[in-house]
N, C-alpha and C. Protein backbone atom coordinates (compact mmCIF):
# COMPACT_ATOMS: atom_id res chain seq x y z
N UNK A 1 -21.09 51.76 -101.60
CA UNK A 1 -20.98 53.20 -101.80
C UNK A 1 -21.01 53.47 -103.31
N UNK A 2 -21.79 54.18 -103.55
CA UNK A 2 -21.97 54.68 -105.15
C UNK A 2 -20.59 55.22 -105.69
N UNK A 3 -20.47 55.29 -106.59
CA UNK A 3 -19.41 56.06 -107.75
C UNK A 3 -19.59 57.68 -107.24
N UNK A 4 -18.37 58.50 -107.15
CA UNK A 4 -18.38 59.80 -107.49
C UNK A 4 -17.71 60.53 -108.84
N UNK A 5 -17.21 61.41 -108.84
CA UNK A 5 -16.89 62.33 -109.82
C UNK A 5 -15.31 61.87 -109.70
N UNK A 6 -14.98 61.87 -108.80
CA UNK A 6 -13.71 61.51 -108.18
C UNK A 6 -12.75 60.02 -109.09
N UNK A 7 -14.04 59.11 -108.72
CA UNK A 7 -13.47 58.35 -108.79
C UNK A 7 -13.60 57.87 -110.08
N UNK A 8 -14.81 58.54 -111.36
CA UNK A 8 -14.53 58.32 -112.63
C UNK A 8 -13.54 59.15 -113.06
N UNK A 9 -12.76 60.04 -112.43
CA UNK A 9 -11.58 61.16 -113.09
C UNK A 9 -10.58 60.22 -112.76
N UNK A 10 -10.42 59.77 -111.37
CA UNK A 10 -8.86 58.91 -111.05
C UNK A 10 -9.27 57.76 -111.99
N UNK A 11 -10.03 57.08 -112.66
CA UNK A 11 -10.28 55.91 -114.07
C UNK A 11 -10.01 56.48 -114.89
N UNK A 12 -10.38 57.82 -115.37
CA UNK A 12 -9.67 58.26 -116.89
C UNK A 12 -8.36 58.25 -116.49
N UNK A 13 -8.06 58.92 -115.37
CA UNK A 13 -6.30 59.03 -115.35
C UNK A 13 -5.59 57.83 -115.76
N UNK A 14 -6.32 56.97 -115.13
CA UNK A 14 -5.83 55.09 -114.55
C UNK A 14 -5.51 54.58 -116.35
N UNK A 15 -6.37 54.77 -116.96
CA UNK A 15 -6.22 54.87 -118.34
C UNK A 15 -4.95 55.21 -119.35
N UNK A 16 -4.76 56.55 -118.49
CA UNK A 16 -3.39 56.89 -119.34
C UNK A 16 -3.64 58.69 -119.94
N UNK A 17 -2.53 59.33 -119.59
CA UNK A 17 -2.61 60.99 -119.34
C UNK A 17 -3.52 61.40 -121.09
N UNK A 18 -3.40 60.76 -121.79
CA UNK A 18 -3.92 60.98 -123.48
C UNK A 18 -5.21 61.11 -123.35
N UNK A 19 -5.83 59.81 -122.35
CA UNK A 19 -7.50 60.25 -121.80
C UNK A 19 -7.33 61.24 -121.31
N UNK A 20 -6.96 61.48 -120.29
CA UNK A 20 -7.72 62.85 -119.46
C UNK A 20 -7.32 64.13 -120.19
N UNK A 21 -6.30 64.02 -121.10
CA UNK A 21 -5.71 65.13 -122.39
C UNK A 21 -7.19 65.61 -123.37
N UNK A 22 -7.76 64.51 -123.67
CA UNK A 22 -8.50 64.44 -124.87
C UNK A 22 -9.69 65.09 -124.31
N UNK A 23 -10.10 64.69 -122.65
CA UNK A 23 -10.95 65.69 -122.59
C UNK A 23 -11.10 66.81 -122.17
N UNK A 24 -10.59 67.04 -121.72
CA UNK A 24 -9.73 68.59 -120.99
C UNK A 24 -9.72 69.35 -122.55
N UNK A 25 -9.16 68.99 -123.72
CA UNK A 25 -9.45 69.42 -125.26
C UNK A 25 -10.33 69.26 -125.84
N UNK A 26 -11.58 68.42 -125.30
CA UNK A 26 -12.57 68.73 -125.87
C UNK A 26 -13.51 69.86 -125.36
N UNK A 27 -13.50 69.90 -123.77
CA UNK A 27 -13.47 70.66 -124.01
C UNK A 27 -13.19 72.34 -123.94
N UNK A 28 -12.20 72.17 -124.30
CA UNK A 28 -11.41 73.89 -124.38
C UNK A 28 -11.01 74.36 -125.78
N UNK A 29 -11.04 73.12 -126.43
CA UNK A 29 -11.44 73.51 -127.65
C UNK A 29 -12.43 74.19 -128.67
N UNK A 30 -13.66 73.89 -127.45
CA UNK A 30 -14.98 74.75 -128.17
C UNK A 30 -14.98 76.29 -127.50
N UNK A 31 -13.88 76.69 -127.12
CA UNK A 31 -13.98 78.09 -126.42
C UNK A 31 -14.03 78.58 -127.61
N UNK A 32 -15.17 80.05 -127.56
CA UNK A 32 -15.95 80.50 -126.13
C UNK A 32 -16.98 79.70 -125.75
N UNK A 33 -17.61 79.10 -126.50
CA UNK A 33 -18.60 78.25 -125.99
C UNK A 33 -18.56 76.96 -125.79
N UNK A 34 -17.76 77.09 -124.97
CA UNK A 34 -17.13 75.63 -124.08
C UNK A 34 -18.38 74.89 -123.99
N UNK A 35 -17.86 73.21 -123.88
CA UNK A 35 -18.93 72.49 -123.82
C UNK A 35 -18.79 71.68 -121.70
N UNK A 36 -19.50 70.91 -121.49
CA UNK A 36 -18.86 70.79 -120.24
C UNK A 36 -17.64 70.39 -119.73
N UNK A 37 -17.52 70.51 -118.53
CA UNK A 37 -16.23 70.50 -118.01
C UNK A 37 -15.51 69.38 -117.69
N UNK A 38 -14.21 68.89 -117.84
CA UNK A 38 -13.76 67.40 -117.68
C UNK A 38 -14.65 66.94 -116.46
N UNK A 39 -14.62 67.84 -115.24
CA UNK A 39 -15.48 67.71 -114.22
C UNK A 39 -16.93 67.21 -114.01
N UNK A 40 -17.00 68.14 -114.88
CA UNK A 40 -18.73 67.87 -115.07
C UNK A 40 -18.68 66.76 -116.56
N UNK A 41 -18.33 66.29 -117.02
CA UNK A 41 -18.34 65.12 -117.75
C UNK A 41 -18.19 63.67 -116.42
N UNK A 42 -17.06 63.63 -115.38
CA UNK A 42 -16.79 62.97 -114.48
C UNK A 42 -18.30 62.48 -113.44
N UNK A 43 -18.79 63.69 -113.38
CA UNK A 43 -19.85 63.70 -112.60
C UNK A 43 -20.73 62.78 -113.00
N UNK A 44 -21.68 63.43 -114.51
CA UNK A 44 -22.14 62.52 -114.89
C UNK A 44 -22.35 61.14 -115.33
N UNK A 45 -20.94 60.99 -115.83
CA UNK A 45 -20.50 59.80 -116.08
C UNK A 45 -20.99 58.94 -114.30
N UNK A 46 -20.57 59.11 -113.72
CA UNK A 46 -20.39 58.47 -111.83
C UNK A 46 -22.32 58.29 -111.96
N UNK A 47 -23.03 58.91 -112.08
CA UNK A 47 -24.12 59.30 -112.41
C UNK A 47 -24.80 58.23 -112.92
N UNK A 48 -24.33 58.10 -114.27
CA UNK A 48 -24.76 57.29 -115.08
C UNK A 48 -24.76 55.68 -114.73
N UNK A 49 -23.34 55.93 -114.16
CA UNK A 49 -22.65 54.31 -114.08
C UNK A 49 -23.55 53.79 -112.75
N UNK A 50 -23.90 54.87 -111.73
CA UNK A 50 -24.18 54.36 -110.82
C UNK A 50 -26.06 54.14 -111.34
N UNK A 51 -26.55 54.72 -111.95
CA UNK A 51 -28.39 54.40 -112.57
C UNK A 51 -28.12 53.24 -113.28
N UNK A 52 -27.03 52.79 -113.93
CA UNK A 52 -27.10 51.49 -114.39
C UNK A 52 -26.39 50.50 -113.58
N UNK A 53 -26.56 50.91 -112.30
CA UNK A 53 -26.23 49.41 -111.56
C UNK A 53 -24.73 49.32 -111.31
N UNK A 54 -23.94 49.95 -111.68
CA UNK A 54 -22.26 50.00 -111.38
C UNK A 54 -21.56 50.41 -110.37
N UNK A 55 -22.64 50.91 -109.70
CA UNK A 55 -22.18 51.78 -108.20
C UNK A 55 -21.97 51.02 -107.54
N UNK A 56 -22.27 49.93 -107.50
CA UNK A 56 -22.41 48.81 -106.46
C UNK A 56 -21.04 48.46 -105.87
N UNK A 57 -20.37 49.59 -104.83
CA UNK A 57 -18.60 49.24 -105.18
C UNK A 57 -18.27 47.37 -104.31
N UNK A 58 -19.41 47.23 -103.62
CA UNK A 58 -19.07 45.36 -103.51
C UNK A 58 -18.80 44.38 -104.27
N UNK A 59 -19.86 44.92 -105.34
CA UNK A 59 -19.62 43.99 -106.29
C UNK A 59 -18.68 44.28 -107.82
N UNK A 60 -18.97 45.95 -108.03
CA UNK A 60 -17.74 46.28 -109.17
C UNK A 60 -17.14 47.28 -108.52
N UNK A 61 -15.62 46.98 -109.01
CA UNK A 61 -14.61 48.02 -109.43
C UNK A 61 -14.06 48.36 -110.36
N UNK A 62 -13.54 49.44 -110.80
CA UNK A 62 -14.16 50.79 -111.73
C UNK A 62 -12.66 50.61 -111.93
N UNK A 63 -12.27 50.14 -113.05
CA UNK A 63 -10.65 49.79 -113.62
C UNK A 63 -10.31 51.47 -114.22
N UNK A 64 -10.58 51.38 -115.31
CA UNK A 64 -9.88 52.66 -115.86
C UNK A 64 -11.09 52.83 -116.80
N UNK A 65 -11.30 53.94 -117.46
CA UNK A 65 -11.99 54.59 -118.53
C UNK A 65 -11.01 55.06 -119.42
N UNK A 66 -11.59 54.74 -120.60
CA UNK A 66 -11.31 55.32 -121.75
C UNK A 66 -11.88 56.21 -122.69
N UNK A 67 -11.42 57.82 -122.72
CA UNK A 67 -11.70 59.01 -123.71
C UNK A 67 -11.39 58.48 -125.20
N UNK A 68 -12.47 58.58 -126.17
CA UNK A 68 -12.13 58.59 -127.72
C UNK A 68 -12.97 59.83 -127.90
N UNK A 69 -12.02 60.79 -128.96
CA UNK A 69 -12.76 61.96 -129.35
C UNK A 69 -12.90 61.95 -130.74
N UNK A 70 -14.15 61.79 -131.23
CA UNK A 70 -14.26 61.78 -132.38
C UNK A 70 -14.96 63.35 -133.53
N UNK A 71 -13.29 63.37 -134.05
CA UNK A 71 -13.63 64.67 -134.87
C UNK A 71 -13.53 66.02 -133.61
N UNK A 72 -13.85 67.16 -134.42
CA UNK A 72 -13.69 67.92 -132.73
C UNK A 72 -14.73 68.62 -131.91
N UNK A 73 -16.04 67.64 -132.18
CA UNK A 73 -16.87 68.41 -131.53
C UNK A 73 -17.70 66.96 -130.33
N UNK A 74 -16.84 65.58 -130.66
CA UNK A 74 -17.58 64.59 -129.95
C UNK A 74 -16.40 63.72 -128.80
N UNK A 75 -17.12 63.35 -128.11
CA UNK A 75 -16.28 63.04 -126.83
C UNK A 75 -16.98 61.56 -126.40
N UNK A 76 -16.33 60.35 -126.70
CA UNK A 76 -17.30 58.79 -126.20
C UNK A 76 -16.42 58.31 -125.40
N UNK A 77 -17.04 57.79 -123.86
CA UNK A 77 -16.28 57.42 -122.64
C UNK A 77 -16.49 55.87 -122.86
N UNK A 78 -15.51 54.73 -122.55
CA UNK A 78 -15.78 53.24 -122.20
C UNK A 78 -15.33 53.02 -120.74
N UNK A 79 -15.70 52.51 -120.14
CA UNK A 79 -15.60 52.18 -118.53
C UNK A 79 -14.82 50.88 -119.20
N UNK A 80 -14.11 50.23 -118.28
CA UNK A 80 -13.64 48.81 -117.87
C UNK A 80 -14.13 48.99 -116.51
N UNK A 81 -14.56 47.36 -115.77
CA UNK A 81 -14.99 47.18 -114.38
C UNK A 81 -14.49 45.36 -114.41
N UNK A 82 -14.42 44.92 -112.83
CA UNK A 82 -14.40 43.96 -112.68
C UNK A 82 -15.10 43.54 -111.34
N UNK A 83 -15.76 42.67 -111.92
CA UNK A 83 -16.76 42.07 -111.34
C UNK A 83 -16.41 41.27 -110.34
N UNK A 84 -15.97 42.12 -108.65
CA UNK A 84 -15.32 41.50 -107.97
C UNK A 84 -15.65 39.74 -107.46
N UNK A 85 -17.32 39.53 -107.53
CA UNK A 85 -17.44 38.53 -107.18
C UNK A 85 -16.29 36.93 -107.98
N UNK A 86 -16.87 37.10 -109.76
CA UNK A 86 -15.76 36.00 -110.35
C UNK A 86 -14.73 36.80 -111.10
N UNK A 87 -14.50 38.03 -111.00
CA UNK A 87 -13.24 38.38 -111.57
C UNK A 87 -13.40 38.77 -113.25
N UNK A 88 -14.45 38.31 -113.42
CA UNK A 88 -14.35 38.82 -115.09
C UNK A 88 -14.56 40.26 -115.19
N UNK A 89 -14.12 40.42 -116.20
CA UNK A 89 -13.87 42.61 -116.93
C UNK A 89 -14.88 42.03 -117.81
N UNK A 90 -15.71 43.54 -117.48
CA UNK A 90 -16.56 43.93 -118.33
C UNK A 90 -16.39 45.29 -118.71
N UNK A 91 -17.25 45.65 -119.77
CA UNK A 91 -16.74 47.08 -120.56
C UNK A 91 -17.94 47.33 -120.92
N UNK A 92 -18.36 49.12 -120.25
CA UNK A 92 -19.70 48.98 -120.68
C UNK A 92 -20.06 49.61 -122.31
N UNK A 93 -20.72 49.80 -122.44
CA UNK A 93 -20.95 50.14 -124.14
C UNK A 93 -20.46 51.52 -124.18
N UNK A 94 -20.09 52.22 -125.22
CA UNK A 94 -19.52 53.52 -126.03
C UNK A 94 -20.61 54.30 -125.39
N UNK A 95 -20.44 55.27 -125.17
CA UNK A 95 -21.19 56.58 -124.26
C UNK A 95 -20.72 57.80 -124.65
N UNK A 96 -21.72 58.28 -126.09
CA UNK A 96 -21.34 59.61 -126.50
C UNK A 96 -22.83 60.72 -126.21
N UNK A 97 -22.56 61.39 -125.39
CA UNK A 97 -23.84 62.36 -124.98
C UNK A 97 -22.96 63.71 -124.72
N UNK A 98 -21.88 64.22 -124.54
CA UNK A 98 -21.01 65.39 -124.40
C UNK A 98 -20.94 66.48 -125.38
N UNK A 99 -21.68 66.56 -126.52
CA UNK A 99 -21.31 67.58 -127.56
C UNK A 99 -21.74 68.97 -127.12
């Protein structure tokens, strides 16, 4: 079963309340011209992870994500996953496309 929106939001949470803080402020910080929504950041992200092969929930599970906001107009997500078959964590690369 592919990744949803869902389940990259319960990974930022899994992370720690400062992630899902940072983006929820990024963005409500650009009001009025908000940038997208923690939601719609979630989405895509699930999106993404799943076009590069991460959806695969047999073989990965989707540990926690990590929000870094850099400065106040940029927002870069890191996934952690583990590769249920031998157990190793992988982390996929810095993912800044949100401004």
């Amino acid at each position: 079963m592919p990744l949803t929106r869902e389940d990259v939001r319960a990974s930022i949470e899994r992370a720690g309340d400062e992630h899902w803080r940072m983006l929820v402020a990024h963005h409500e910080d650009a009001y009025p011209a908000s940038r997208p929504t923690p939601g719609d950041v979630s989405r895509r992200e699930a999106e993404r992870l799943n076009a590069d092969g991460y959806g695969d929930s047999a073989r990965w599970e989707l540990l926690e994500s990590h929000v870094q906001r850099e400065g106040a107009d940029r927002v870069t997500l890191v996934h952690r996953l583990r590769d249920r078959g031998d157990g190793t964590i992988t982390e996929t690369p810095p993912y800044t496309n949100y401004e």
